[in-house]
PDB file of N, CA and C in Angstrom:
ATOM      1  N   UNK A   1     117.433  23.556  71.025  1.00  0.00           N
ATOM      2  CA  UNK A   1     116.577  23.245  72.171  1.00  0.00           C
ATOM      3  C   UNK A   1     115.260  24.007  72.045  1.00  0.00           C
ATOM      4  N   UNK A   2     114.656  23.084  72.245  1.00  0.00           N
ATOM      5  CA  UNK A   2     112.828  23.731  72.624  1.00  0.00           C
ATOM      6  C   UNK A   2     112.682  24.262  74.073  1.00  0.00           C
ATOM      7  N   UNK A   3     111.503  25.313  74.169  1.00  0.00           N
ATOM      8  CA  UNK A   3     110.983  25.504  75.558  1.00  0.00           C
ATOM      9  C   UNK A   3     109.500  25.273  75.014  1.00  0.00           C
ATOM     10  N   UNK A   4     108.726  24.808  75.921  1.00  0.00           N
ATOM     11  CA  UNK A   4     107.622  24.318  76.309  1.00  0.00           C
ATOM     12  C   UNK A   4     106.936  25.001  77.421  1.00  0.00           C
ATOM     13  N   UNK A   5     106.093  26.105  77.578  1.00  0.00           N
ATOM     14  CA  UNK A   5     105.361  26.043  78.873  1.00  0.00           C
ATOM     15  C   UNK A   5     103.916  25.628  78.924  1.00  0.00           C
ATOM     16  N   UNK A   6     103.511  25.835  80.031  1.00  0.00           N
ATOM     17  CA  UNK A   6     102.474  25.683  80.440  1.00  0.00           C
ATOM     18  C   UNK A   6     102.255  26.635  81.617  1.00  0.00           C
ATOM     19  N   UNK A   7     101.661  28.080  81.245  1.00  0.00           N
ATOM     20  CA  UNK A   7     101.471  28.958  82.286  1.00  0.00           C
ATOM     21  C   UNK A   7     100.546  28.880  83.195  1.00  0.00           C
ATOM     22  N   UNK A   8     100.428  29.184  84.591  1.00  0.00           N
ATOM     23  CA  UNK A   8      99.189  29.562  85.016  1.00  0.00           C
ATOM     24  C   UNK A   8      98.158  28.295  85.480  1.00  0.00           C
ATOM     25  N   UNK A   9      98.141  27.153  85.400  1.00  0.00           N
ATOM     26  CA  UNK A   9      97.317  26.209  85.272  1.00  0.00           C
ATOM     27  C   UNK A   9      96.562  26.203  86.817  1.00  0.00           C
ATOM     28  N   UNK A  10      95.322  25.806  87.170  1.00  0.00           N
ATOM     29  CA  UNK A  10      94.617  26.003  88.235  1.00  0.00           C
ATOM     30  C   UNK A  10      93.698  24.690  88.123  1.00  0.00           C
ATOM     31  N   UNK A  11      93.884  23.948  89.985  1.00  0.00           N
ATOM     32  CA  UNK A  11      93.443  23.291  90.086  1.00  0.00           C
ATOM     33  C   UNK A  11      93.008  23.548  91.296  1.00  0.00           C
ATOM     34  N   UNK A  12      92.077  22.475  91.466  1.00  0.00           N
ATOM     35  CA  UNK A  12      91.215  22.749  92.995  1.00  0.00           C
ATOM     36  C   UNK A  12      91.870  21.378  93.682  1.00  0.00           C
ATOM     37  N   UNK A  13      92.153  21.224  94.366  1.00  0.00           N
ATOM     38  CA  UNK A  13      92.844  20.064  94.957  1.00  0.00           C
ATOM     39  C   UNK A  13      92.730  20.319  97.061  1.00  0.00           C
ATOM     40  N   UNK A  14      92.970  19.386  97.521  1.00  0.00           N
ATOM     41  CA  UNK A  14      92.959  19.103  98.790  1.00  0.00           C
ATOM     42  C   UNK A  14      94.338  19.116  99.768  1.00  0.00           C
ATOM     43  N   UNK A  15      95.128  19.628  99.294  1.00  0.00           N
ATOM     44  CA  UNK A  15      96.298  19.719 100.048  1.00  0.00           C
ATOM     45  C   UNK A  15      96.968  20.544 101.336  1.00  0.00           C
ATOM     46  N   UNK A  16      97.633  20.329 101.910  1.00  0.00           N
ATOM     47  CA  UNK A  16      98.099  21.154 103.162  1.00  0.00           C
ATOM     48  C   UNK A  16      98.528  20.949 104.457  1.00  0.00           C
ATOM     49  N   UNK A  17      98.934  20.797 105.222  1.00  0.00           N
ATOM     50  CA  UNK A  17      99.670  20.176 106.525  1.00  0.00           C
ATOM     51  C   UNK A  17      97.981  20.806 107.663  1.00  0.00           C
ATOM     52  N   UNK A  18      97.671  21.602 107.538  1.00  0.00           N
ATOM     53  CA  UNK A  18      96.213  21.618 108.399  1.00  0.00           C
ATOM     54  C   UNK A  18      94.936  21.085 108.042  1.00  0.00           C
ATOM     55  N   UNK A  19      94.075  20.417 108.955  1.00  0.00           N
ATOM     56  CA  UNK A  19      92.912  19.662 108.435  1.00  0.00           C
ATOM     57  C   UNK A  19      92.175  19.964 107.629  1.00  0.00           C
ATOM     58  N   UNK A  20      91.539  21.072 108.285  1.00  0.00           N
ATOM     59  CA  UNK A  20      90.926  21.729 107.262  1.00  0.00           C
ATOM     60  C   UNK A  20      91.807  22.429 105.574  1.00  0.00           C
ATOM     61  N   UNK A  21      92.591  22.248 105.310  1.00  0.00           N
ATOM     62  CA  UNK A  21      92.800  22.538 104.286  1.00  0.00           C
ATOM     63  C   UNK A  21      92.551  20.877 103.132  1.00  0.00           C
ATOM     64  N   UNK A  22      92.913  20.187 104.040  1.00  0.00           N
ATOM     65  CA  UNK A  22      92.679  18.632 103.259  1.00  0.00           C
ATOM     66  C   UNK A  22      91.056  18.203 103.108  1.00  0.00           C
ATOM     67  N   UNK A  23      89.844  19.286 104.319  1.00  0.00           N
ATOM     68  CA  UNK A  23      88.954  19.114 104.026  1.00  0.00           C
ATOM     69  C   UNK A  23      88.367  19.614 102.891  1.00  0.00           C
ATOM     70  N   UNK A  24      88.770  21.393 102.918  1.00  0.00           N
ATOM     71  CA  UNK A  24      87.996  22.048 102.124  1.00  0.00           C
ATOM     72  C   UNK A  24      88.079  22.269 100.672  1.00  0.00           C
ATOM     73  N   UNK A  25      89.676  22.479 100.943  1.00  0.00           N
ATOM     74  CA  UNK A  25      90.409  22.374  99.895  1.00  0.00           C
ATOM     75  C   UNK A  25      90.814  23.837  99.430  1.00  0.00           C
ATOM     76  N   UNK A  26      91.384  24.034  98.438  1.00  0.00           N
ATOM     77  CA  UNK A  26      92.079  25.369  97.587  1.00  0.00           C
ATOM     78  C   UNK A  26      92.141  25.375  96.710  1.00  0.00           C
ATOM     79  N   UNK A  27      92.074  26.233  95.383  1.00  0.00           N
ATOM     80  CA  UNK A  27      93.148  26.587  94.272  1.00  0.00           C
ATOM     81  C   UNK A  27      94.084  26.303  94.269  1.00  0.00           C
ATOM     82  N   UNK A  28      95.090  26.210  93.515  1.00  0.00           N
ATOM     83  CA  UNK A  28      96.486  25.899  93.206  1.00  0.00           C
ATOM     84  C   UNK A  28      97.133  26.054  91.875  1.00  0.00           C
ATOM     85  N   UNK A  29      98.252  27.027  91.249  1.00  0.00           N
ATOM     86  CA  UNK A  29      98.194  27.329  90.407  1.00  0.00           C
ATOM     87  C   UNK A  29      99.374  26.836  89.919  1.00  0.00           C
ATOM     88  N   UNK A  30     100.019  26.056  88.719  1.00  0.00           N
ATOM     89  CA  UNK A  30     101.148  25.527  88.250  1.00  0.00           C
ATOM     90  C   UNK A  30     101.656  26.001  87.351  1.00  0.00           C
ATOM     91  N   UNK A  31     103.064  26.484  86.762  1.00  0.00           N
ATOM     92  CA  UNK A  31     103.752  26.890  85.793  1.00  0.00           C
ATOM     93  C   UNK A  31     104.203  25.415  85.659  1.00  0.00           C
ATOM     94  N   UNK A  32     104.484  25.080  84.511  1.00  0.00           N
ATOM     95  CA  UNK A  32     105.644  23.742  83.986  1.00  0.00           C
ATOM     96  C   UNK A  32     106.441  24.228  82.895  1.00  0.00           C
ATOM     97  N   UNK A  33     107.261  24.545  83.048  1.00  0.00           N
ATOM     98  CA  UNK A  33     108.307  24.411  81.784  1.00  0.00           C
ATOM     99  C   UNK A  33     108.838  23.834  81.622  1.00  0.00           C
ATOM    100  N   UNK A  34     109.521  22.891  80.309  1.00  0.00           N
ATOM    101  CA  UNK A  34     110.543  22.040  79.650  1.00  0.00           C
ATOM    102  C   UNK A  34     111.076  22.639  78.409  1.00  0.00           C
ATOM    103  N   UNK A  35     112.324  21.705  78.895  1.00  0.00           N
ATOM    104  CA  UNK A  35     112.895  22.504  77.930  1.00  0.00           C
ATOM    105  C   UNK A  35     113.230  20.952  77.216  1.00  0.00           C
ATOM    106  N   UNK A  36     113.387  20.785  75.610  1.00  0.00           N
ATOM    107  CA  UNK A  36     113.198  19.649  75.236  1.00  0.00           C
ATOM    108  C   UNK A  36     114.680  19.617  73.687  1.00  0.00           C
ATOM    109  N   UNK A  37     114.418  18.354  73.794  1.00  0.00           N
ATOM    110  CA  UNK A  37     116.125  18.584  72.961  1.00  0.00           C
ATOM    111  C   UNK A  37     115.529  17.699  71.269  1.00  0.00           C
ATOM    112  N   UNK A  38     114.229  17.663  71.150  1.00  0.00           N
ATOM    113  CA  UNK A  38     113.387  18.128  69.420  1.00  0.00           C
ATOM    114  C   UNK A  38     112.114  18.249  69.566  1.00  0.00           C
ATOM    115  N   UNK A  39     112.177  18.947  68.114  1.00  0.00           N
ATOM    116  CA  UNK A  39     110.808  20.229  67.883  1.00  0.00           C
ATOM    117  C   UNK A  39     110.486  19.502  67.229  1.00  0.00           C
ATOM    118  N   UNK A  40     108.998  19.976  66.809  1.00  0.00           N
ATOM    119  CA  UNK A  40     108.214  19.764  65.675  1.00  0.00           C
ATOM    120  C   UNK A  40     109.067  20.063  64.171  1.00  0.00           C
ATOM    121  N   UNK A  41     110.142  21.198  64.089  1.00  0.00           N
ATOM    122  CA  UNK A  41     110.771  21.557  63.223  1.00  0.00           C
ATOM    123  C   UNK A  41     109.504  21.821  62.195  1.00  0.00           C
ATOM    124  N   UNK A  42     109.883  22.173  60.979  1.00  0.00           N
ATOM    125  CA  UNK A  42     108.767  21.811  59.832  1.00  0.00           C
ATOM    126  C   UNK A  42     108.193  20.712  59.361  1.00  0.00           C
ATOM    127  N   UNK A  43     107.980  19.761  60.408  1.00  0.00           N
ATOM    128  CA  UNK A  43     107.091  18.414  59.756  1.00  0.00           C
ATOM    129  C   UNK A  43     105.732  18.729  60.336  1.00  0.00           C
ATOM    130  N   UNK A  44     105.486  19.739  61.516  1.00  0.00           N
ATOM    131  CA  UNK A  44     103.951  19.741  61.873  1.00  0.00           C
ATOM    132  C   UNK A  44     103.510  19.138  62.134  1.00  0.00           C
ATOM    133  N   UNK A  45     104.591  17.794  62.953  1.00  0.00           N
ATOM    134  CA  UNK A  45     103.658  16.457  63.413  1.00  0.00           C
ATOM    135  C   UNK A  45     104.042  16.142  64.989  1.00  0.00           C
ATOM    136  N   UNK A  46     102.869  16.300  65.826  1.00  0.00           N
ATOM    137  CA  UNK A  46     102.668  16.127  67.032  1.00  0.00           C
ATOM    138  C   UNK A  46     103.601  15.320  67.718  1.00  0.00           C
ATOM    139  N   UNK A  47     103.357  13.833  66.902  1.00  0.00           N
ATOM    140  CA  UNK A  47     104.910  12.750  67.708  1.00  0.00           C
ATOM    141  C   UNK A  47     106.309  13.261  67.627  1.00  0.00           C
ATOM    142  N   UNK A  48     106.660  14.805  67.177  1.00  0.00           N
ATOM    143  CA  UNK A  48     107.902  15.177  66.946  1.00  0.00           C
ATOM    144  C   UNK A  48     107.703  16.298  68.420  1.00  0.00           C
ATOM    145  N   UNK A  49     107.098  16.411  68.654  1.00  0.00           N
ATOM    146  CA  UNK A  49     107.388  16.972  70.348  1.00  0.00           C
ATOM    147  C   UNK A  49     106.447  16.526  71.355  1.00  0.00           C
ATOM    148  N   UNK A  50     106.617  17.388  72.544  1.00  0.00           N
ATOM    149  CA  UNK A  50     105.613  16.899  74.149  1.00  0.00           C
ATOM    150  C   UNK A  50     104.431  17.564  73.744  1.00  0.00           C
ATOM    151  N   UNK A  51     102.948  16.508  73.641  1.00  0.00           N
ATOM    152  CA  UNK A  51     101.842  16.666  73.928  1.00  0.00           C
ATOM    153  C   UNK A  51     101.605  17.926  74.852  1.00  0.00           C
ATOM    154  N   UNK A  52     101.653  19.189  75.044  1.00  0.00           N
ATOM    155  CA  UNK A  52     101.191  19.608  75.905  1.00  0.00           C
ATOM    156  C   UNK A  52      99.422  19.528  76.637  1.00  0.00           C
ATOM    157  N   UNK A  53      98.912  19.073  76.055  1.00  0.00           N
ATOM    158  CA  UNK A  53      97.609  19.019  76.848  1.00  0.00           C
ATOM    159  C   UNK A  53      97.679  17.345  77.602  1.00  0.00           C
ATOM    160  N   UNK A  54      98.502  16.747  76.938  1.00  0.00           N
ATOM    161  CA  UNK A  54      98.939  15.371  78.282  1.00  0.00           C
ATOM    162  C   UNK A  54      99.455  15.545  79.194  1.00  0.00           C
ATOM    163  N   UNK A  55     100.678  16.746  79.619  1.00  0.00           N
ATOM    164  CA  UNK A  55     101.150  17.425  80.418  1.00  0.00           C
ATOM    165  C   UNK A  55     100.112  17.964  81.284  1.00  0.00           C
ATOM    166  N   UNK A  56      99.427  18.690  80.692  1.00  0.00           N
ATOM    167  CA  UNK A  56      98.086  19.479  81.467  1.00  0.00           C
ATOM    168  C   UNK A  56      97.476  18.034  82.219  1.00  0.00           C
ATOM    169  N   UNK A  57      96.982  17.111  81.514  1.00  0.00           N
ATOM    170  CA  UNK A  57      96.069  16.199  82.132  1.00  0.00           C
ATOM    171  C   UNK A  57      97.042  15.307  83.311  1.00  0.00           C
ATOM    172  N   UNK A  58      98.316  15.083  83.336  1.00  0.00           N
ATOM    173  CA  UNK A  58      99.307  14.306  83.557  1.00  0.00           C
ATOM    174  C   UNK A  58      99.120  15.174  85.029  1.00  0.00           C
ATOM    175  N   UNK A  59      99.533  16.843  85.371  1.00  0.00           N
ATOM    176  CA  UNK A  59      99.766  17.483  86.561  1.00  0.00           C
ATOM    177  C   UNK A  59      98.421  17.717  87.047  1.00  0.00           C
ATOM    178  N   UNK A  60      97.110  17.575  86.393  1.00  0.00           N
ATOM    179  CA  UNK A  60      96.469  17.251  86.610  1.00  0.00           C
ATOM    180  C   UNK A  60      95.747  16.220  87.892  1.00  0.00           C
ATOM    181  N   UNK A  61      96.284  15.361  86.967  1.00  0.00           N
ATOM    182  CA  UNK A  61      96.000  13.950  87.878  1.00  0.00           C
ATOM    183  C   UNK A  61      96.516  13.687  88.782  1.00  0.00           C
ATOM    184  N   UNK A  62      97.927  14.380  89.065  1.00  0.00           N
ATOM    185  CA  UNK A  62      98.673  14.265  90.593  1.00  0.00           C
ATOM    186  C   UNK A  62      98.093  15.382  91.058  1.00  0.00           C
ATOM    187  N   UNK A  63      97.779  16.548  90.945  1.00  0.00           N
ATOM    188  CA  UNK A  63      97.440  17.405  91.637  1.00  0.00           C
ATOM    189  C   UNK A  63      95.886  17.232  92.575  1.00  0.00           C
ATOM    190  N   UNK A  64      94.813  16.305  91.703  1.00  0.00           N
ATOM    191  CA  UNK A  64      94.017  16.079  91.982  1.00  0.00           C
ATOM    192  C   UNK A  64      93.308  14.987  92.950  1.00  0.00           C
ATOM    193  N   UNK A  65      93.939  13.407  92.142  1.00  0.00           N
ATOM    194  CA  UNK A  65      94.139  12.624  93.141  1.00  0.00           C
ATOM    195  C   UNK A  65      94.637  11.884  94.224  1.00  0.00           C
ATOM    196  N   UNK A  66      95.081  12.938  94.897  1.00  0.00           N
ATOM    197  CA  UNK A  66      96.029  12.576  96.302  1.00  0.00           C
ATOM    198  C   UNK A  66      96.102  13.858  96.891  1.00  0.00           C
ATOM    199  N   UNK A  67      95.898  12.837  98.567  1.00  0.00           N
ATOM    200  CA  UNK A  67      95.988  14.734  99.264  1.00  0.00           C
ATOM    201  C   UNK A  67      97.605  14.979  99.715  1.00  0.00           C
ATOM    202  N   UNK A  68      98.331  15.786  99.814  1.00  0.00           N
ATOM    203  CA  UNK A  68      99.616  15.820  99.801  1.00  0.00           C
ATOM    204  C   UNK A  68      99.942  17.036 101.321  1.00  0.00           C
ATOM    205  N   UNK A  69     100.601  17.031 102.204  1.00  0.00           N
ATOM    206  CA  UNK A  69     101.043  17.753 103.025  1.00  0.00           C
ATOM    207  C   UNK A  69     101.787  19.262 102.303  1.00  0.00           C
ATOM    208  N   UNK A  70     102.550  18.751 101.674  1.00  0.00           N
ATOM    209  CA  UNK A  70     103.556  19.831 101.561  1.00  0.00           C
ATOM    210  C   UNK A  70     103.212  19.771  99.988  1.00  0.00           C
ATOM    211  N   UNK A  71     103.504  21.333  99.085  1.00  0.00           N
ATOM    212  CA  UNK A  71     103.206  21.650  97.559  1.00  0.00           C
ATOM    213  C   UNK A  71     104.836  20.848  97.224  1.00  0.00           C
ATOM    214  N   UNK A  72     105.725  20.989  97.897  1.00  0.00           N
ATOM    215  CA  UNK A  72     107.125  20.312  97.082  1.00  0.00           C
ATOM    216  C   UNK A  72     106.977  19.132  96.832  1.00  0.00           C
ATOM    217  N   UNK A  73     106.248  18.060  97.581  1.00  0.00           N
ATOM    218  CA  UNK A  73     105.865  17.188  97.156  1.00  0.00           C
ATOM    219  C   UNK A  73     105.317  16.847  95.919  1.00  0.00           C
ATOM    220  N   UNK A  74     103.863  18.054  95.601  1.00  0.00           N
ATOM    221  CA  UNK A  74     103.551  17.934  94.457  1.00  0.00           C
ATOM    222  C   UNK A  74     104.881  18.282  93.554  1.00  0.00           C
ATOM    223  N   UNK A  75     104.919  19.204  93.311  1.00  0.00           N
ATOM    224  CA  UNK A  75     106.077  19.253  92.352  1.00  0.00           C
ATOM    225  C   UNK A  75     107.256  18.231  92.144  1.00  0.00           C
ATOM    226  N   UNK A  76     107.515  17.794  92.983  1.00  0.00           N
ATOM    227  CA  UNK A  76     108.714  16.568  93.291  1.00  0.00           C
ATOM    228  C   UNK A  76     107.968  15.427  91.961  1.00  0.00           C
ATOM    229  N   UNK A  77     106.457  15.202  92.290  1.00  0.00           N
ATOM    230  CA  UNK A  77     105.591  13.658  91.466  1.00  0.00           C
ATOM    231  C   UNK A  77     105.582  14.594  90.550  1.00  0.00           C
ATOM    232  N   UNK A  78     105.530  15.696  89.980  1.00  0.00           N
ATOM    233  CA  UNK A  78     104.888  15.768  88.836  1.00  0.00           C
ATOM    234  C   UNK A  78     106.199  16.133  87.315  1.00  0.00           C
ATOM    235  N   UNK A  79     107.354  16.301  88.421  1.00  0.00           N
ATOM    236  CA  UNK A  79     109.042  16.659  87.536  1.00  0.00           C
ATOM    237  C   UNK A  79     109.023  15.411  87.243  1.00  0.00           C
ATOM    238  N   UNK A  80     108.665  14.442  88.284  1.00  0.00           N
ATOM    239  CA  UNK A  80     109.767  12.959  87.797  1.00  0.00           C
ATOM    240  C   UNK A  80     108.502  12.191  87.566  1.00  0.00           C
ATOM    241  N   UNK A  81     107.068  12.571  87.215  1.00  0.00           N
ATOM    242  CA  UNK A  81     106.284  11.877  86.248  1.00  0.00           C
ATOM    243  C   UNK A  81     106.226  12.613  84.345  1.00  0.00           C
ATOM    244  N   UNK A  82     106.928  13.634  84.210  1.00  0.00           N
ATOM    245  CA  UNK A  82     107.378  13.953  83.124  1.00  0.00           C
ATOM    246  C   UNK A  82     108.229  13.686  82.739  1.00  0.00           C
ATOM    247  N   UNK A  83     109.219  13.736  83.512  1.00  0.00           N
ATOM    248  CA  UNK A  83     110.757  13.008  82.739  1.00  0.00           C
ATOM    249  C   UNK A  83     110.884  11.599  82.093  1.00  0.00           C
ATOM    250  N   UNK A  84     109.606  10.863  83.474  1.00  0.00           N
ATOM    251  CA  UNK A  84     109.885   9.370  83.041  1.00  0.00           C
ATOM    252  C   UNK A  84     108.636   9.151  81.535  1.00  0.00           C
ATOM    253  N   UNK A  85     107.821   9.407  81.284  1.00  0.00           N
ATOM    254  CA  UNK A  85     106.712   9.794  80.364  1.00  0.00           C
ATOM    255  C   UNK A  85     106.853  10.294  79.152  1.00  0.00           C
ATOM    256  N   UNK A  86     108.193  11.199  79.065  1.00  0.00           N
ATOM    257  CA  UNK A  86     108.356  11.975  77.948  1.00  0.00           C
ATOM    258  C   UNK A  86     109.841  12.192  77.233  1.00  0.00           C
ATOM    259  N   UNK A  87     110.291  11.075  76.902  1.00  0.00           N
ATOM    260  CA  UNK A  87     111.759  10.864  76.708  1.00  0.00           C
ATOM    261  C   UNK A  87     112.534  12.304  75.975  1.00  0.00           C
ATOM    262  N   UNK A  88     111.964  12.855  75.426  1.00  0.00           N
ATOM    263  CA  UNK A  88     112.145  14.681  74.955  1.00  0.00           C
ATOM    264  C   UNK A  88     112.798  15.294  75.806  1.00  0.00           C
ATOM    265  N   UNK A  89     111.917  15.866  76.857  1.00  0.00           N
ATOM    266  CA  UNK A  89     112.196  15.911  77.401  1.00  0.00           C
ATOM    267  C   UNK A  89     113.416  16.409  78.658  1.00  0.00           C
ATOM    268  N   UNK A  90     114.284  17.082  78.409  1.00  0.00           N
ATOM    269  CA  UNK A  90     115.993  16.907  78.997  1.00  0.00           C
ATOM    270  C   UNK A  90     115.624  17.866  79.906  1.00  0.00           C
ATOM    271  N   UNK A  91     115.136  18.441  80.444  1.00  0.00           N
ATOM    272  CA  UNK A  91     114.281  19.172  81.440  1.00  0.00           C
ATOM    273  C   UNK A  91     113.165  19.761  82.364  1.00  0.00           C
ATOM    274  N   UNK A  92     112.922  19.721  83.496  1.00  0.00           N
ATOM    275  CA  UNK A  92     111.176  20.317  83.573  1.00  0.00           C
ATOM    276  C   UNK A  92     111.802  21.429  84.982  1.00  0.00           C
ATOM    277  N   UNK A  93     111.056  22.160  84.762  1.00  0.00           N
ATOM    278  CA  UNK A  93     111.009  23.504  85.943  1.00  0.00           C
ATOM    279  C   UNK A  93     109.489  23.229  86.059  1.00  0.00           C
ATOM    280  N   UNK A  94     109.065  22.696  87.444  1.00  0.00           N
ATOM    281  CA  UNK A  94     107.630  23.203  88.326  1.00  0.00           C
ATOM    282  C   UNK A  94     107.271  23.951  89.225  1.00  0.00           C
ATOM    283  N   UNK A  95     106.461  25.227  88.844  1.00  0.00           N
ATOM    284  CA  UNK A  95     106.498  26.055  89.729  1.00  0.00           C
ATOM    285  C   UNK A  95     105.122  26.082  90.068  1.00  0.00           C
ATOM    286  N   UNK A  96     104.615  25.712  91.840  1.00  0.00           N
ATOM    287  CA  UNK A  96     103.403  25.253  92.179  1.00  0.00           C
ATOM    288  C   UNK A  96     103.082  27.129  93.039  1.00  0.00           C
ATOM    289  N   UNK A  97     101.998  27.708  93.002  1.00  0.00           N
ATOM    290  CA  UNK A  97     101.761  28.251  93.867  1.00  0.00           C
ATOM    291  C   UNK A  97     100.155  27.801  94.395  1.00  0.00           C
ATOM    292  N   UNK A  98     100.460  28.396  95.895  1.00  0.00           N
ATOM    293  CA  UNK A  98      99.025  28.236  96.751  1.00  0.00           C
ATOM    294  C   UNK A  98      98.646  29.514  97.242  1.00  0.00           C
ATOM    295  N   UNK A  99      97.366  29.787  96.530  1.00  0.00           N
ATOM    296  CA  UNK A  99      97.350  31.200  96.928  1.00  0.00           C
ATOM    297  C   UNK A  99      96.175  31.021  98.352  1.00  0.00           C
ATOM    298  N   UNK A 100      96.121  32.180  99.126  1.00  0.00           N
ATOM    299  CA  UNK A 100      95.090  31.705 100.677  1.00  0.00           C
ATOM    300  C   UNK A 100      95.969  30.721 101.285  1.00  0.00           C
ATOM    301  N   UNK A 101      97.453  30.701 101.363  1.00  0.00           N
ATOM    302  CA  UNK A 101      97.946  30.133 102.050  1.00  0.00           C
ATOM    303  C   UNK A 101      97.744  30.488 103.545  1.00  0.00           C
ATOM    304  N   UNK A 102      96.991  29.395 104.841  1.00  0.00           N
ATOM    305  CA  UNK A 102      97.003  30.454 106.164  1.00  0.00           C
ATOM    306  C   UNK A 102      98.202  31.162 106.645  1.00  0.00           C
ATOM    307  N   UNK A 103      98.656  32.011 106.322  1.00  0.00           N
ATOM    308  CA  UNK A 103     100.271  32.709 106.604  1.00  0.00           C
ATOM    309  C   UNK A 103      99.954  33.740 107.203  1.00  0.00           C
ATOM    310  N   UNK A 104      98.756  34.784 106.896  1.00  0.00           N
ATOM    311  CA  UNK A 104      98.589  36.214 106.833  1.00  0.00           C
ATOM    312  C   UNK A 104      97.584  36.792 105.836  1.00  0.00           C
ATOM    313  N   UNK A 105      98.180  38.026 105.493  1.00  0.00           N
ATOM    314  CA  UNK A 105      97.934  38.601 104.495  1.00  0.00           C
ATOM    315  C   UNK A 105      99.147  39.114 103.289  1.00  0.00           C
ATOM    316  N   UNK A 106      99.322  37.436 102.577  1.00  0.00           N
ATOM    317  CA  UNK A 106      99.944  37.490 101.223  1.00  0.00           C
ATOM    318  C   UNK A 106      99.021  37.165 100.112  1.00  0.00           C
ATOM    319  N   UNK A 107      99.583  36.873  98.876  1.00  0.00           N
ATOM    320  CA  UNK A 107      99.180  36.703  97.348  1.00  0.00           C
ATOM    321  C   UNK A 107      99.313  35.173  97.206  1.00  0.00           C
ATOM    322  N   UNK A 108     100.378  34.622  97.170  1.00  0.00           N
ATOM    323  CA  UNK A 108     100.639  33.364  97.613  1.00  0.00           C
ATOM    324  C   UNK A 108     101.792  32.505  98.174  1.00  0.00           C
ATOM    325  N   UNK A 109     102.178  31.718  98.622  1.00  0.00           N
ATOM    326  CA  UNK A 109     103.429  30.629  98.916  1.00  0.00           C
ATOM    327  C   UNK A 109     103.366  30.015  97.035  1.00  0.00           C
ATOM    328  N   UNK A 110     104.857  30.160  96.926  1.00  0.00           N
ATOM    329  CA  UNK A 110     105.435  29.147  95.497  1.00  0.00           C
ATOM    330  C   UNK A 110     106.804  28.643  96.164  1.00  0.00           C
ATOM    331  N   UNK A 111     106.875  27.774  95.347  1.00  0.00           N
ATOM    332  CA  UNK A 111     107.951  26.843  95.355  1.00  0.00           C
ATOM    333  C   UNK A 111     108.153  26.433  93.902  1.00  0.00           C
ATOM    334  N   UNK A 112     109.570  26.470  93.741  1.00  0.00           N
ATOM    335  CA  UNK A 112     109.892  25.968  92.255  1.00  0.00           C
ATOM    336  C   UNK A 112     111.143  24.954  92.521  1.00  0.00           C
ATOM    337  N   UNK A 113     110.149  24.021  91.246  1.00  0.00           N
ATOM    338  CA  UNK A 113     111.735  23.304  90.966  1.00  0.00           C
ATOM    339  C   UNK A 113     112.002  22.502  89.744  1.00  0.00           C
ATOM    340  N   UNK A 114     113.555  22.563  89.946  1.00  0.00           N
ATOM    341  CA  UNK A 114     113.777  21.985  88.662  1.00  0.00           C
ATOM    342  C   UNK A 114     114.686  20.599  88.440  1.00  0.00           C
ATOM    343  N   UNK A 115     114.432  20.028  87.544  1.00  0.00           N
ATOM    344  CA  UNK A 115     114.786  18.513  87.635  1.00  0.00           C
ATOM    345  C   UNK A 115     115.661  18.594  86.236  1.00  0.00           C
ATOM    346  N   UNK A 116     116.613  17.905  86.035  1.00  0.00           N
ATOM    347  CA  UNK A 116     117.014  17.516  84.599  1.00  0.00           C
ATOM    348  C   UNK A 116     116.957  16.135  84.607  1.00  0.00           C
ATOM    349  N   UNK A 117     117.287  15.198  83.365  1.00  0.00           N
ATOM    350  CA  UNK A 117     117.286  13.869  83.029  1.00  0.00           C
ATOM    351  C   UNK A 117     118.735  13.479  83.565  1.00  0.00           C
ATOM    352  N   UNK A 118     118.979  12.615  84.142  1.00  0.00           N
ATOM    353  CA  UNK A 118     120.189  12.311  84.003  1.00  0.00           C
ATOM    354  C   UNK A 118     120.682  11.052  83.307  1.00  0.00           C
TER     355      UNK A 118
END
């Protein structure tokens, strides 16, 4: 088995259950991991594993175009737009954080989750 991440990723997106957060908008920072059942092994050829920068553009594009209430949501479109996308695949863990969540004075709200193929 392969692992795959994608640490850290930051997007500016419009999301949040208050208006103003769908106006102004936020940061938002994504971990993705998969875990995938073949490697590149020694052939060094790309079609032998997950594109990671399609991944990048893929959470991307949900993160960006659509405003979403709740971050589980995001994560919910972006597990089961990898699974279906990337037959490799046999796992994804998404871990979304929002940092300036209105809560107080924290670092951020995360939510993780994880999906397998079935």
């Amino acid at each position: 088995m392969l692992k795959i991440r994608i640490n850290n990723a930051r997007f500016y997106a419009y999301h949040g259950v208050l208006e103003y957060e769908k106006q102004y908008g936020n940061t938002f920072e994504a971990d993705i991991e998969m875990t995938c059942n073949q490697g590149p092994g020694m052939s060094d050829e790309i079609d032998r594993t997950v594109d990671y920068l399609s991944v990048y553009n893929l959470a991307g594009k949900i993160m960006t175009t659509s405003k979403y209430n709740l971050i589980e949501t995001i994560s919910e479109k972006i597990c089961d737009s990898i699974l279906s996308a990337y037959p490799a695949v046999e796992s994804v863990t998404v871990s979304i954080r929002k940092p300036n969540a209105p809560l107080g004075v924290i670092d951020s709200v995360e939510i993780i989750n994880r999906k397998d193929r079935r």
